[in-house]
PDB file of N, CA and C in Angstrom:
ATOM      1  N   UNK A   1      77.532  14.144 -64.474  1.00  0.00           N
ATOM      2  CA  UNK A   1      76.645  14.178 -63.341  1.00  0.00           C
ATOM      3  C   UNK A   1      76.585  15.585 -62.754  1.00  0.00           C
ATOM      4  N   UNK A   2      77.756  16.475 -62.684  1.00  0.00           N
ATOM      5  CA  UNK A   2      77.645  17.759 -61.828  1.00  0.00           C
ATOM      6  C   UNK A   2      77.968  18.547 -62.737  1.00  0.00           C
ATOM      7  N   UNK A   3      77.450  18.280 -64.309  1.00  0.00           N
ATOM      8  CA  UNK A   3      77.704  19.354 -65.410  1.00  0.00           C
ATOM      9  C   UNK A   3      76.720  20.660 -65.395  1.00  0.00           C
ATOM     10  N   UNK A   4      75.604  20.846 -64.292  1.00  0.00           N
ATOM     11  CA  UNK A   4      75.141  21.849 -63.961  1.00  0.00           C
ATOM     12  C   UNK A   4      75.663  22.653 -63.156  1.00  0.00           C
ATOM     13  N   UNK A   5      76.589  21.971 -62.583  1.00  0.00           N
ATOM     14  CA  UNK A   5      77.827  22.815 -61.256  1.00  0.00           C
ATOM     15  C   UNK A   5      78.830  23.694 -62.148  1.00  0.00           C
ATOM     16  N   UNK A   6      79.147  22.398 -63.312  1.00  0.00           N
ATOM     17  CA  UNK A   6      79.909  23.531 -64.098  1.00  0.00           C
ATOM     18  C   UNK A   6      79.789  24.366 -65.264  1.00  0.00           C
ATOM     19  N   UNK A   7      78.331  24.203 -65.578  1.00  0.00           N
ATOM     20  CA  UNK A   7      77.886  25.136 -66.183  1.00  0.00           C
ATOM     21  C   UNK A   7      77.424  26.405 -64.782  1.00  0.00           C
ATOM     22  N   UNK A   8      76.963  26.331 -64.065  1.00  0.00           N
ATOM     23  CA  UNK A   8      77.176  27.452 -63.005  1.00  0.00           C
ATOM     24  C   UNK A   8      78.229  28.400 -62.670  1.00  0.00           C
ATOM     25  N   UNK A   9      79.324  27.393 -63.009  1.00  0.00           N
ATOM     26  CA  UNK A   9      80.650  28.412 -62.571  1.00  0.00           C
ATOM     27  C   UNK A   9      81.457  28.724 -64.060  1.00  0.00           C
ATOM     28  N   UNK A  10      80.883  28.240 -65.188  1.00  0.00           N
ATOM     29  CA  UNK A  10      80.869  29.092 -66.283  1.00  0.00           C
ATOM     30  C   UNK A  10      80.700  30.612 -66.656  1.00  0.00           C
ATOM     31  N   UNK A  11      79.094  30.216 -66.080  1.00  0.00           N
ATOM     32  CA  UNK A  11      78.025  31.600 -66.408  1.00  0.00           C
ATOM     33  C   UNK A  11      77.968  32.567 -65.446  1.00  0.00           C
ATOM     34  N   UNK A  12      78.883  31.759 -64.218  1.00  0.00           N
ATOM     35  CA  UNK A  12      79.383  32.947 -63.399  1.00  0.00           C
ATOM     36  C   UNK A  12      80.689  33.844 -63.727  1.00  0.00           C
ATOM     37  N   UNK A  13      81.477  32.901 -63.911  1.00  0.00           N
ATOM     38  CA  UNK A  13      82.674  33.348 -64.631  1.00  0.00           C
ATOM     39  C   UNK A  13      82.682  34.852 -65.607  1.00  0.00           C
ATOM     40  N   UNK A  14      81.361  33.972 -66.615  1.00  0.00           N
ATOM     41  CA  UNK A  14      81.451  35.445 -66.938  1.00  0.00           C
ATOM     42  C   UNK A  14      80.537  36.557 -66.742  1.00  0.00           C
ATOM     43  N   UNK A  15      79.665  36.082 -65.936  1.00  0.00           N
ATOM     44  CA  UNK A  15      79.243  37.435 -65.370  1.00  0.00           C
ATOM     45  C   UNK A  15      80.276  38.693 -64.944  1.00  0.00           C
ATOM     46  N   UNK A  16      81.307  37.488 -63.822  1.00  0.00           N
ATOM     47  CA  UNK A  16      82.147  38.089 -63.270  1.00  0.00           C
ATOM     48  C   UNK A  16      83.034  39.093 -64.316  1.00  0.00           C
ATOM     49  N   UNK A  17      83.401  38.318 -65.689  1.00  0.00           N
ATOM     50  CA  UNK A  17      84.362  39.350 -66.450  1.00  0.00           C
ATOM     51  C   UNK A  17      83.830  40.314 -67.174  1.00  0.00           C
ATOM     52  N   UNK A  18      82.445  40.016 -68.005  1.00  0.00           N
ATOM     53  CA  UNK A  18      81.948  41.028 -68.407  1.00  0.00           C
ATOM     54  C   UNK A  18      81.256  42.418 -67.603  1.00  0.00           C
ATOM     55  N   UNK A  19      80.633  42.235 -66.215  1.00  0.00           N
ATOM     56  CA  UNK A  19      80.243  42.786 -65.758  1.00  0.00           C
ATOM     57  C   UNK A  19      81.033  44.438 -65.469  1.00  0.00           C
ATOM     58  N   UNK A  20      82.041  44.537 -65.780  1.00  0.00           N
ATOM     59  CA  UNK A  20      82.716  46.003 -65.449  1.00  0.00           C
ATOM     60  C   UNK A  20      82.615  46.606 -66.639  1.00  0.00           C
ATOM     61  N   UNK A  21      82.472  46.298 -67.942  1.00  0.00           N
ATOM     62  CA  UNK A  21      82.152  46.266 -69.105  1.00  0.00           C
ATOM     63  C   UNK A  21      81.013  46.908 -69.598  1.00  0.00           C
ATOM     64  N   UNK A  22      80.397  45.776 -68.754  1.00  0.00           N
ATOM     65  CA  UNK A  22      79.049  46.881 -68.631  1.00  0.00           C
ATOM     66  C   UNK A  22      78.159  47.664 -68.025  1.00  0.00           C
ATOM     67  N   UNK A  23      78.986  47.936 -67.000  1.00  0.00           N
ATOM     68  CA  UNK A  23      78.663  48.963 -66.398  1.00  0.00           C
ATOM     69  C   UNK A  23      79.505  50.352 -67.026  1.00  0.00           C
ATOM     70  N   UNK A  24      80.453  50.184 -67.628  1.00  0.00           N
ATOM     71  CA  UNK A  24      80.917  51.148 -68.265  1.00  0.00           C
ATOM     72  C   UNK A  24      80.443  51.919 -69.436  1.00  0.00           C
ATOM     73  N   UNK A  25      79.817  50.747 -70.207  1.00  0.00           N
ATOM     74  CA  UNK A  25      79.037  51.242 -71.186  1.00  0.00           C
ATOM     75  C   UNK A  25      77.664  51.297 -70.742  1.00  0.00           C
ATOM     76  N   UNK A  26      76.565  51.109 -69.526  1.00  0.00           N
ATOM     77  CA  UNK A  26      75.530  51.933 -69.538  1.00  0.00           C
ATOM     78  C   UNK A  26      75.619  52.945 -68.672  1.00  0.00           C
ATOM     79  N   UNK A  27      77.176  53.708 -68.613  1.00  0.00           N
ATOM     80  CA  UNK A  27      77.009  54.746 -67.468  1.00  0.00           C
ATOM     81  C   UNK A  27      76.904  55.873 -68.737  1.00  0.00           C
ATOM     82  N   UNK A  28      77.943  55.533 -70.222  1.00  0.00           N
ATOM     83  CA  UNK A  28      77.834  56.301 -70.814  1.00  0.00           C
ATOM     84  C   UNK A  28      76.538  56.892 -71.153  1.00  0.00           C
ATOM     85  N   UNK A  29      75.771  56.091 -71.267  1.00  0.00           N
ATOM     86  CA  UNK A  29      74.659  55.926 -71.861  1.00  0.00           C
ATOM     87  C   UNK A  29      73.207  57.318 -70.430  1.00  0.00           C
ATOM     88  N   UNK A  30      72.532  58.029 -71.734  1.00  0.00           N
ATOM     89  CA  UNK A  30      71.448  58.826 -70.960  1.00  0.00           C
ATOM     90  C   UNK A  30      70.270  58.656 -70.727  1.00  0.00           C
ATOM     91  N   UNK A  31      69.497  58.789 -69.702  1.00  0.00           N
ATOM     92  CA  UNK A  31      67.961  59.003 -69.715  1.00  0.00           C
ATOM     93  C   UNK A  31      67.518  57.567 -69.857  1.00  0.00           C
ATOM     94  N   UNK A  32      68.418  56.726 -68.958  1.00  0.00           N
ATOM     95  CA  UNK A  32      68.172  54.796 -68.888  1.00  0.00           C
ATOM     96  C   UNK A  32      66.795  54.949 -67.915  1.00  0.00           C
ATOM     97  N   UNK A  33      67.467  55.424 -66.670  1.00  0.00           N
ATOM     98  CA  UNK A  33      66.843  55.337 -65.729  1.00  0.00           C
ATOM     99  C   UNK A  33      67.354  55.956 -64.295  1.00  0.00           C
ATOM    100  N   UNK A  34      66.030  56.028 -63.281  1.00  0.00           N
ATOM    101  CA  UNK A  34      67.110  56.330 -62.109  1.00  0.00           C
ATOM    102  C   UNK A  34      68.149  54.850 -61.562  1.00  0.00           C
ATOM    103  N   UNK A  35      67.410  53.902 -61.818  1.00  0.00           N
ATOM    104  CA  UNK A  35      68.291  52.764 -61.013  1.00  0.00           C
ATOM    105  C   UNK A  35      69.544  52.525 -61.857  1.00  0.00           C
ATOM    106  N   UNK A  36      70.842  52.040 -61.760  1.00  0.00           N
ATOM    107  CA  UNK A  36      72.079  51.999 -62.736  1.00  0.00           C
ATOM    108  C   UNK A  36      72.004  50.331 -62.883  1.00  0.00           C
ATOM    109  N   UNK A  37      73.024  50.125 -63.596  1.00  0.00           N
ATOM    110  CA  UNK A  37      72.591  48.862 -64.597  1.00  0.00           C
ATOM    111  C   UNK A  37      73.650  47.816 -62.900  1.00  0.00           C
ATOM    112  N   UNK A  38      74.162  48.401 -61.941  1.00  0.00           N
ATOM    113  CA  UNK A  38      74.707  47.754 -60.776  1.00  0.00           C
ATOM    114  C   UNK A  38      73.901  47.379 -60.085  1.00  0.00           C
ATOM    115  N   UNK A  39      72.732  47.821 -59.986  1.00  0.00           N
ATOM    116  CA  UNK A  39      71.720  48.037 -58.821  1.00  0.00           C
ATOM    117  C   UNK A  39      70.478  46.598 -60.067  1.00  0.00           C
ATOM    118  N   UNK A  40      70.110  47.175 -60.876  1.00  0.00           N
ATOM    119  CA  UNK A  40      69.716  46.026 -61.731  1.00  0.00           C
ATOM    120  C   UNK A  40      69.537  45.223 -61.810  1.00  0.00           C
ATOM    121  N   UNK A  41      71.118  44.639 -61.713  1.00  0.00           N
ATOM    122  CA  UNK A  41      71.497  43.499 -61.641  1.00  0.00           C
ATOM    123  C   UNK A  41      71.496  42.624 -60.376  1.00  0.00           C
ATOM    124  N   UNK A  42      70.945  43.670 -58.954  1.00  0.00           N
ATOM    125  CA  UNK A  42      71.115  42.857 -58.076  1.00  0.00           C
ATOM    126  C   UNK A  42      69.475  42.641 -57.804  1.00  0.00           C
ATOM    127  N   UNK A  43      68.445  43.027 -58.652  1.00  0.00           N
ATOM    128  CA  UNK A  43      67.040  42.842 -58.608  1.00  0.00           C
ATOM    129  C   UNK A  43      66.646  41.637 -58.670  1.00  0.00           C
ATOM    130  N   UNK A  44      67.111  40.653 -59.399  1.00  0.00           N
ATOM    131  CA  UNK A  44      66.677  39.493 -59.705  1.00  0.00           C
ATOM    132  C   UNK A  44      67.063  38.587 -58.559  1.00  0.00           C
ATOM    133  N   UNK A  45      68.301  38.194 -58.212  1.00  0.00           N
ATOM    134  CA  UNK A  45      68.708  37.508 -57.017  1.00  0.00           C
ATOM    135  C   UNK A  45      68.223  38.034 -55.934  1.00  0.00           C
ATOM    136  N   UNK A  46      67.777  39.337 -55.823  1.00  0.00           N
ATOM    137  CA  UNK A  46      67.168  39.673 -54.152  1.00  0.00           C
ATOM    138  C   UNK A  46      65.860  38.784 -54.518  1.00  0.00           C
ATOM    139  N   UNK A  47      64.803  39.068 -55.509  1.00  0.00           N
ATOM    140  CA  UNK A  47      63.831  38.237 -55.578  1.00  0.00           C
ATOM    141  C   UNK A  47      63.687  37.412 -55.083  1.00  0.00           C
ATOM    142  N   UNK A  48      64.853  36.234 -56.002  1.00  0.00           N
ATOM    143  CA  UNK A  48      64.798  34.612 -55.672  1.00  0.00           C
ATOM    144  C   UNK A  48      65.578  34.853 -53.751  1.00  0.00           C
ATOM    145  N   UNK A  49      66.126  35.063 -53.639  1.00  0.00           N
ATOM    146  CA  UNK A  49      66.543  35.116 -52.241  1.00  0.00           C
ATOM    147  C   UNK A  49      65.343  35.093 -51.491  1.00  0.00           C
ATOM    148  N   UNK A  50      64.385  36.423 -51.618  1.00  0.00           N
ATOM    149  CA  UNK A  50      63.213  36.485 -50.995  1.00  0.00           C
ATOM    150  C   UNK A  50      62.413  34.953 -51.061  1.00  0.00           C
ATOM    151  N   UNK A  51      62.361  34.409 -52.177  1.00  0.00           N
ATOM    152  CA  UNK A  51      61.484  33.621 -52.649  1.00  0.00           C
ATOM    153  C   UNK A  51      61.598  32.559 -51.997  1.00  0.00           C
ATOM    154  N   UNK A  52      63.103  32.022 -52.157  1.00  0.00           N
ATOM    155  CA  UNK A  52      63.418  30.507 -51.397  1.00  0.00           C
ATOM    156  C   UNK A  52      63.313  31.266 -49.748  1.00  0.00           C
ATOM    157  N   UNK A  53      63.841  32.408 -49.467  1.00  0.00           N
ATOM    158  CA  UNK A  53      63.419  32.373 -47.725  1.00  0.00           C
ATOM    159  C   UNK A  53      62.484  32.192 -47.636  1.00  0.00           C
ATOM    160  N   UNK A  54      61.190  32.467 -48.309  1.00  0.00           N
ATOM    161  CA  UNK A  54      60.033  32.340 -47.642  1.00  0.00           C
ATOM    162  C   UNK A  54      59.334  30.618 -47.681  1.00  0.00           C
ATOM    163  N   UNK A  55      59.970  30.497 -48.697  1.00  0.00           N
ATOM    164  CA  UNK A  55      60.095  28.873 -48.680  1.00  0.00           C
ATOM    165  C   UNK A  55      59.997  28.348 -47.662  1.00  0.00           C
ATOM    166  N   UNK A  56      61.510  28.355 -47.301  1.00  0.00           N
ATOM    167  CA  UNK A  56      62.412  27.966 -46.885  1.00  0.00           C
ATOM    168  C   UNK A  56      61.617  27.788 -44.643  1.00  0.00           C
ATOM    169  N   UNK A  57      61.182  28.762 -45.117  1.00  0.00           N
ATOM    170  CA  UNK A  57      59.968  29.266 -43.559  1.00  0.00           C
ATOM    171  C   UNK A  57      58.907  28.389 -43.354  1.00  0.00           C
ATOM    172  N   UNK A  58      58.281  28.167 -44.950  1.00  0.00           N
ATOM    173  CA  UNK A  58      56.985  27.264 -44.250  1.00  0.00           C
ATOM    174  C   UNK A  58      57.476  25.733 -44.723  1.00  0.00           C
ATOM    175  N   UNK A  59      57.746  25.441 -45.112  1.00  0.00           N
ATOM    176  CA  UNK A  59      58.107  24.146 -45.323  1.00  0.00           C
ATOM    177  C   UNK A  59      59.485  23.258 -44.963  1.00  0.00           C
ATOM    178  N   UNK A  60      60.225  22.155 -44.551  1.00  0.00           N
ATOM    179  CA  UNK A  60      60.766  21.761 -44.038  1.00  0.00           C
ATOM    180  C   UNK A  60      62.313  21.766 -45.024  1.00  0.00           C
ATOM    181  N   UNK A  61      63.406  22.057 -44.490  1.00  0.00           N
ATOM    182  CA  UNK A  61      64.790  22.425 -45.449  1.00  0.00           C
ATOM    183  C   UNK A  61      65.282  21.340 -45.565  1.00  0.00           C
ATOM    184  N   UNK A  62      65.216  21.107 -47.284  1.00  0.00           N
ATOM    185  CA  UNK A  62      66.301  19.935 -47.221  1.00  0.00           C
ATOM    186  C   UNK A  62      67.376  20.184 -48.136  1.00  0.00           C
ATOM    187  N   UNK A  63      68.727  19.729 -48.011  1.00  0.00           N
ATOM    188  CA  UNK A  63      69.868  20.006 -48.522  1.00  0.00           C
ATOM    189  C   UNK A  63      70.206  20.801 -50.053  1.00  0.00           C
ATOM    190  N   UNK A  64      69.128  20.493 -50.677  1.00  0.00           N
ATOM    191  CA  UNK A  64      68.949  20.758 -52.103  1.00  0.00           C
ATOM    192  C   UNK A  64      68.221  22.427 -52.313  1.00  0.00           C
ATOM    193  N   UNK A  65      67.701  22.410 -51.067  1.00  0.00           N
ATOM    194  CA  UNK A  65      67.143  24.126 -50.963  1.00  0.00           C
ATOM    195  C   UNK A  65      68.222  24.610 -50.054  1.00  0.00           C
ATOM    196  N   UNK A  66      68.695  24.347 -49.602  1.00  0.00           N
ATOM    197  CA  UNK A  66      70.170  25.175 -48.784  1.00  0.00           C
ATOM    198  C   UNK A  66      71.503  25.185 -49.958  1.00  0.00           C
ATOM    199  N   UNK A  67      71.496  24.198 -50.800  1.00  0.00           N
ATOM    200  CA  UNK A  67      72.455  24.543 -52.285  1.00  0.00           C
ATOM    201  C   UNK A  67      71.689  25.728 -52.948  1.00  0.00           C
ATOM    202  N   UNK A  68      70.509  25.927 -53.352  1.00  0.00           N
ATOM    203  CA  UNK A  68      69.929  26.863 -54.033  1.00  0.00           C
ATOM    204  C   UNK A  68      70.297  28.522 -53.581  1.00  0.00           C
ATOM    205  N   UNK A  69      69.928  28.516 -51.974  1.00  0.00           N
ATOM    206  CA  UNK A  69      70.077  29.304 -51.218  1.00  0.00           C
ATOM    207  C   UNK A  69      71.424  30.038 -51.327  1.00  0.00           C
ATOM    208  N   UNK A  70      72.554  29.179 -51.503  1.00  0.00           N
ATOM    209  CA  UNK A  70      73.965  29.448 -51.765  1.00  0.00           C
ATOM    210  C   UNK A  70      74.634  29.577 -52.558  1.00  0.00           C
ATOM    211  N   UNK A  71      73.647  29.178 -54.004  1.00  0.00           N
ATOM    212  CA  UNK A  71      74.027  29.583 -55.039  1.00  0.00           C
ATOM    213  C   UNK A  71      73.556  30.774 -55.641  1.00  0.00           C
ATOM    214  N   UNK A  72      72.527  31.545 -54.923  1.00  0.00           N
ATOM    215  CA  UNK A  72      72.067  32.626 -55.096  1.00  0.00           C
ATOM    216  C   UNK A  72      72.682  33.854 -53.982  1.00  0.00           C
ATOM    217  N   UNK A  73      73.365  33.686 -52.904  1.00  0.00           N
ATOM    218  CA  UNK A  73      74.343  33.995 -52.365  1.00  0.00           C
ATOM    219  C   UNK A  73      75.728  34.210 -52.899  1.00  0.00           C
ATOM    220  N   UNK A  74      76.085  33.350 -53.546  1.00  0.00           N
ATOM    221  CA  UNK A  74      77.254  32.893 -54.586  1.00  0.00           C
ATOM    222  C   UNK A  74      77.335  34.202 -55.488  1.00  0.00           C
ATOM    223  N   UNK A  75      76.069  34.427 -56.441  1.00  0.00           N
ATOM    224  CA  UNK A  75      75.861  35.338 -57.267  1.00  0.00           C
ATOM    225  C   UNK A  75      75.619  36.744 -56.382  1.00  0.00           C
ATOM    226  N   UNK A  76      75.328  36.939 -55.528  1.00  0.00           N
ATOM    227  CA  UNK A  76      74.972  38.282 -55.200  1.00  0.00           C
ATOM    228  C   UNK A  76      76.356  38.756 -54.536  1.00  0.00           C
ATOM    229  N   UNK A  77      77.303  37.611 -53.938  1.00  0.00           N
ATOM    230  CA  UNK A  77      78.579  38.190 -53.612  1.00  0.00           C
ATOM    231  C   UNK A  77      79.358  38.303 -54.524  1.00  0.00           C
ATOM    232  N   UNK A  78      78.985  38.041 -56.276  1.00  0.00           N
ATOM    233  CA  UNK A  78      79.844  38.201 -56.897  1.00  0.00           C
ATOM    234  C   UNK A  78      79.397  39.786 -57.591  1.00  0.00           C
ATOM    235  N   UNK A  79      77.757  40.382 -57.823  1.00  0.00           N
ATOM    236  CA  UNK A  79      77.562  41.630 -57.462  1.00  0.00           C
ATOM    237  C   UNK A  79      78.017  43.011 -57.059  1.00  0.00           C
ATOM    238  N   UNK A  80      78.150  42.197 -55.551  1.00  0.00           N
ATOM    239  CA  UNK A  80      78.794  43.216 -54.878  1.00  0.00           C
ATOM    240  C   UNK A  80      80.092  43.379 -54.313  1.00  0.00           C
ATOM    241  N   UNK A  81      81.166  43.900 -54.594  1.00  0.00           N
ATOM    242  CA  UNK A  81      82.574  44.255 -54.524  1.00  0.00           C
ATOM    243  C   UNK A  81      82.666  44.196 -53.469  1.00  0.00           C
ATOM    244  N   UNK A  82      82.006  44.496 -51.862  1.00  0.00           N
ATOM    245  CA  UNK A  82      82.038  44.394 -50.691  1.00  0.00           C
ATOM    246  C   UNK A  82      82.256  43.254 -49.947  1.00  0.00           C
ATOM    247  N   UNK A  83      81.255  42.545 -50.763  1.00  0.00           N
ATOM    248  CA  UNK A  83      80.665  40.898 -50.073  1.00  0.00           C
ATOM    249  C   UNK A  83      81.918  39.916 -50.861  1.00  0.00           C
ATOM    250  N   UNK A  84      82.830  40.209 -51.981  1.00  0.00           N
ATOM    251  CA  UNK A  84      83.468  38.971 -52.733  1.00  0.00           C
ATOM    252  C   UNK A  84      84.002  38.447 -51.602  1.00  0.00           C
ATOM    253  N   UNK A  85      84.497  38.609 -50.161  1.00  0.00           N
ATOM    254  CA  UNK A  85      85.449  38.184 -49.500  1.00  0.00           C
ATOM    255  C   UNK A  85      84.603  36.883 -49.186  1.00  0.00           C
ATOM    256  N   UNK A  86      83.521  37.233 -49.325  1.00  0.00           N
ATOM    257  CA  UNK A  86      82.482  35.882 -48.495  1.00  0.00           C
ATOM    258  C   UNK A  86      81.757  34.463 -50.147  1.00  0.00           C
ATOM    259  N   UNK A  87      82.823  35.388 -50.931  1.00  0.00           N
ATOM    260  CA  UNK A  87      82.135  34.026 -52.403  1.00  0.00           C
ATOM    261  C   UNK A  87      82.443  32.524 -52.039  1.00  0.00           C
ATOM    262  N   UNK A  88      83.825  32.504 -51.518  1.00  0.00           N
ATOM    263  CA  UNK A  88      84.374  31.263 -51.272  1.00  0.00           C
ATOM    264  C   UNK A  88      83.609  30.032 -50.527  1.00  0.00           C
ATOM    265  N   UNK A  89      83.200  31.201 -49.090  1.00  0.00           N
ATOM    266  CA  UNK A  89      82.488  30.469 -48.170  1.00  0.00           C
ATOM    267  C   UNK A  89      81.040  29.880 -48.501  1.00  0.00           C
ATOM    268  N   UNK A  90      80.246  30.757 -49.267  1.00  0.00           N
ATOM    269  CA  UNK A  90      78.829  30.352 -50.033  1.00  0.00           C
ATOM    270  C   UNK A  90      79.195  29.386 -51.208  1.00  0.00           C
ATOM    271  N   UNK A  91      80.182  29.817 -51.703  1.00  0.00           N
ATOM    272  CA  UNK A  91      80.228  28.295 -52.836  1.00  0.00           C
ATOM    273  C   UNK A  91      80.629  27.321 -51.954  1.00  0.00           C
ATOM    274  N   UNK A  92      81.400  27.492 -51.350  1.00  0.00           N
ATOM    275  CA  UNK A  92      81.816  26.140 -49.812  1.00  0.00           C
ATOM    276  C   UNK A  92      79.885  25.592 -49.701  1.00  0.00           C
ATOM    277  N   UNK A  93      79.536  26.429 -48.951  1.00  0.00           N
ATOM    278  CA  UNK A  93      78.191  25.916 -48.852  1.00  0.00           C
ATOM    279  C   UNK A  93      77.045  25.236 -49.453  1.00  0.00           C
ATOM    280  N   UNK A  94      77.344  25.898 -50.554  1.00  0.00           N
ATOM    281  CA  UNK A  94      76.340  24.990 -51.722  1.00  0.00           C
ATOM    282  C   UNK A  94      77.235  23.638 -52.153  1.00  0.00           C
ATOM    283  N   UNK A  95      78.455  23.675 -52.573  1.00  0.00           N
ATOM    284  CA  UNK A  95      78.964  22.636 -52.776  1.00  0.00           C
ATOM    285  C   UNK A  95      79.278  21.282 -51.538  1.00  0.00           C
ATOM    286  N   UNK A  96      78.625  21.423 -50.254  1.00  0.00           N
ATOM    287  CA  UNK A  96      78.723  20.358 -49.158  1.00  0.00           C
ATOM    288  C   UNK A  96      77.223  20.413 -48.846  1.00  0.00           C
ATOM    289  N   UNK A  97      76.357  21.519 -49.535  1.00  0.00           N
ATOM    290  CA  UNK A  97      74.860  21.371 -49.453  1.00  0.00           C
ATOM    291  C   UNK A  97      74.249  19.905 -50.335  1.00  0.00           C
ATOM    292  N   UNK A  98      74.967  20.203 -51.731  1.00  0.00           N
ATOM    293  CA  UNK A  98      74.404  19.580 -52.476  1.00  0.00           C
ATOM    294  C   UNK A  98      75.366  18.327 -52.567  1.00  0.00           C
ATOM    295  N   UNK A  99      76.432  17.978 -52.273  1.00  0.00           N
ATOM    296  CA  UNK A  99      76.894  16.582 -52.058  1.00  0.00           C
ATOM    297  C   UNK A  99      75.829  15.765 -50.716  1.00  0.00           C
ATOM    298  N   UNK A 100      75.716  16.917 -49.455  1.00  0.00           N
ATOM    299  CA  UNK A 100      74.901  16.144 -48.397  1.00  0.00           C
ATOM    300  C   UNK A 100      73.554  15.706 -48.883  1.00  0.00           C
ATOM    301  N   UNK A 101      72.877  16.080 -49.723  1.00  0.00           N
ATOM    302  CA  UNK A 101      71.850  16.158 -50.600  1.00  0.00           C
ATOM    303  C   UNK A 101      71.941  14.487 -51.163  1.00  0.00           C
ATOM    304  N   UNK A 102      73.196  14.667 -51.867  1.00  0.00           N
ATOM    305  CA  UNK A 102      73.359  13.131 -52.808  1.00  0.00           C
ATOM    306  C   UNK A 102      73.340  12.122 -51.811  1.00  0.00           C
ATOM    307  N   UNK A 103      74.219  12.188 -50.870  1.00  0.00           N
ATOM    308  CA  UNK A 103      74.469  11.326 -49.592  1.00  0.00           C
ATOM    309  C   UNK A 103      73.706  10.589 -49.025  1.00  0.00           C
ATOM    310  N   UNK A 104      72.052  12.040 -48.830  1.00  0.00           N
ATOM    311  CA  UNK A 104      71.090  11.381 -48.035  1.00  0.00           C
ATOM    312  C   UNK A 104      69.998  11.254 -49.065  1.00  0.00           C
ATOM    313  N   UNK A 105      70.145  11.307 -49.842  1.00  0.00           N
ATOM    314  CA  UNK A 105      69.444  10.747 -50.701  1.00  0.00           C
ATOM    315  C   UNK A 105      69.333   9.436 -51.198  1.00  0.00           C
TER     316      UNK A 105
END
């Protein structure tokens, strides 16, 4: 039933381990670009972030878009070395998002 939860914290997993990896090997690397393969990587989740906020604005929130919200939170604190202190609390969130979800459903 929540084998998408743990395929989530799979493919986070290894984001999380490979990711120093590769940033090591595209620093070696010349004439990529100005943006670095750190910054990159945080292009896609600002998107969807943008995307569900704006959602999230005109239409009414229900539990299943506040899991989304936090699982894309989830990933961007795993990103950024600054924010990991706050992974716990966003997976906290998505994981009592999306049980309240089942609940009231």
């Amino acid at each position: 039933m929540m084998l998408w939860y743990l395929a989530f914290f799979i493919i986070a997993s290894g984001v999380l381990l490979t990711r120093n990896s590769l940033l090591q090997q595209t620093q070696q690397l010349a004439g990529i670009g100005s943006i670095n393969q750190a910054r990159r990587l945080l292009i896609l989740p600002l998107l969807i972030l943008g995307w569900l906020g704006a959602r999230l604005v005109e239409q009414q929130i229900s539990p299943f878009d506040l899991a989304a919200f936090g699982f894309v939170l989830t990933t961007l604190t795993l990103l950024l070395p600054k924010l990991r202190i706050l992974m716990l609390p966003c997976a906290f969130l998505s994981v009592m998002a999306v049980l309240g979800g089942i609940l009231l459903s």
